[in-house]
Protein backbone atom coordinates (compact mmCIF):
# COMPACT_ATOMS: atom_id res chain seq x y z
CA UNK A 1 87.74 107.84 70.77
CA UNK A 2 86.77 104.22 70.01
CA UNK A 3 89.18 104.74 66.89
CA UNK A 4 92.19 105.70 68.88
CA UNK A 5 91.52 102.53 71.19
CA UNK A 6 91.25 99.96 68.42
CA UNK A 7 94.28 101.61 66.64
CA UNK A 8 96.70 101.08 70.36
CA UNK A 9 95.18 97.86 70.67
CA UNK A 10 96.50 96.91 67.49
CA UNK A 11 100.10 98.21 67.85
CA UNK A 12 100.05 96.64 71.24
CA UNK A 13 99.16 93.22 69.70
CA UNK A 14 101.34 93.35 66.63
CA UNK A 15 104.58 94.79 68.74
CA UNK A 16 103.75 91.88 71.43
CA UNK A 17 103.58 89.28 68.26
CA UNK A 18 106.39 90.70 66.89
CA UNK A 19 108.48 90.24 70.26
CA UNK A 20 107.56 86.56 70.66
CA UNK A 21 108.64 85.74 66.80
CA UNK A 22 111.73 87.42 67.57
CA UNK A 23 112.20 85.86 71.12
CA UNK A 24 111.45 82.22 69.19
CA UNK A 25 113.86 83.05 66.54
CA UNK A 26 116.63 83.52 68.53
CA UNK A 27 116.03 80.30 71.00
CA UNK A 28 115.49 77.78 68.05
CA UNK A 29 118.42 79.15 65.74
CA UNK A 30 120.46 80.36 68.33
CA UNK A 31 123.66 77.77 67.40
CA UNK A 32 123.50 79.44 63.69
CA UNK A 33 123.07 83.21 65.19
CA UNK A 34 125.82 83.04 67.66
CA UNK A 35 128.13 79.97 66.68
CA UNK A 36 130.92 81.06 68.81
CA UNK A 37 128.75 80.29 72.42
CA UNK A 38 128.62 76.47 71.06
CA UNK A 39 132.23 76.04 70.81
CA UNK A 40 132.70 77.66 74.40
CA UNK A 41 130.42 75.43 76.14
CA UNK A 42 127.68 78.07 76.69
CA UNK A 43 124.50 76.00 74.79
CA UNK A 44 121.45 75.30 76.92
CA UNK A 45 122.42 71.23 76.59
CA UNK A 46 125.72 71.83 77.71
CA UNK A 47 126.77 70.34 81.27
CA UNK A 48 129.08 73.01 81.91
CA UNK A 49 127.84 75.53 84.70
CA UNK A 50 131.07 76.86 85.49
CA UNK A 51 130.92 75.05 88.71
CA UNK A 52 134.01 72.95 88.99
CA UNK A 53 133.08 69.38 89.66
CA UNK A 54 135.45 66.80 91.97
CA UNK A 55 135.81 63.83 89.79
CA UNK A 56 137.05 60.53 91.34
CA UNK A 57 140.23 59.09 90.68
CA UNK A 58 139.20 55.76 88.84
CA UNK A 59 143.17 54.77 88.24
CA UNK A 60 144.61 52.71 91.34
């Protein structure tokens, strides 16, 4: 029994590792992954919510 335990713990730990590298993978080289998103606006630094913003006319 105490075999069977350490042997889930382990998957458990290396499938939860394994999650996190991928999940960091894909939020630091996400612009290289997915290029197309950058050129539509959709990057995290992007100021783009798809809320339309009223703008005032500067030009008198």
């Amino acid at each position: 029994m105490l075999g069977y335990s350490k042997w889930l713990i382990y998957m458990w730990i290396s499938v939860t590792m394994y999650i996190m590298e991928l999940l960091f993978t894909l939020l630091s080289c996400r612009s290289i992954i997915f290029p197309w998103e950058q050129s539509l606006g959709r990057d995290l630094g992007s100021s783009n919510d798809g809320v339309p913003h009223n703008k005032p006319n500067t030009s008198s």
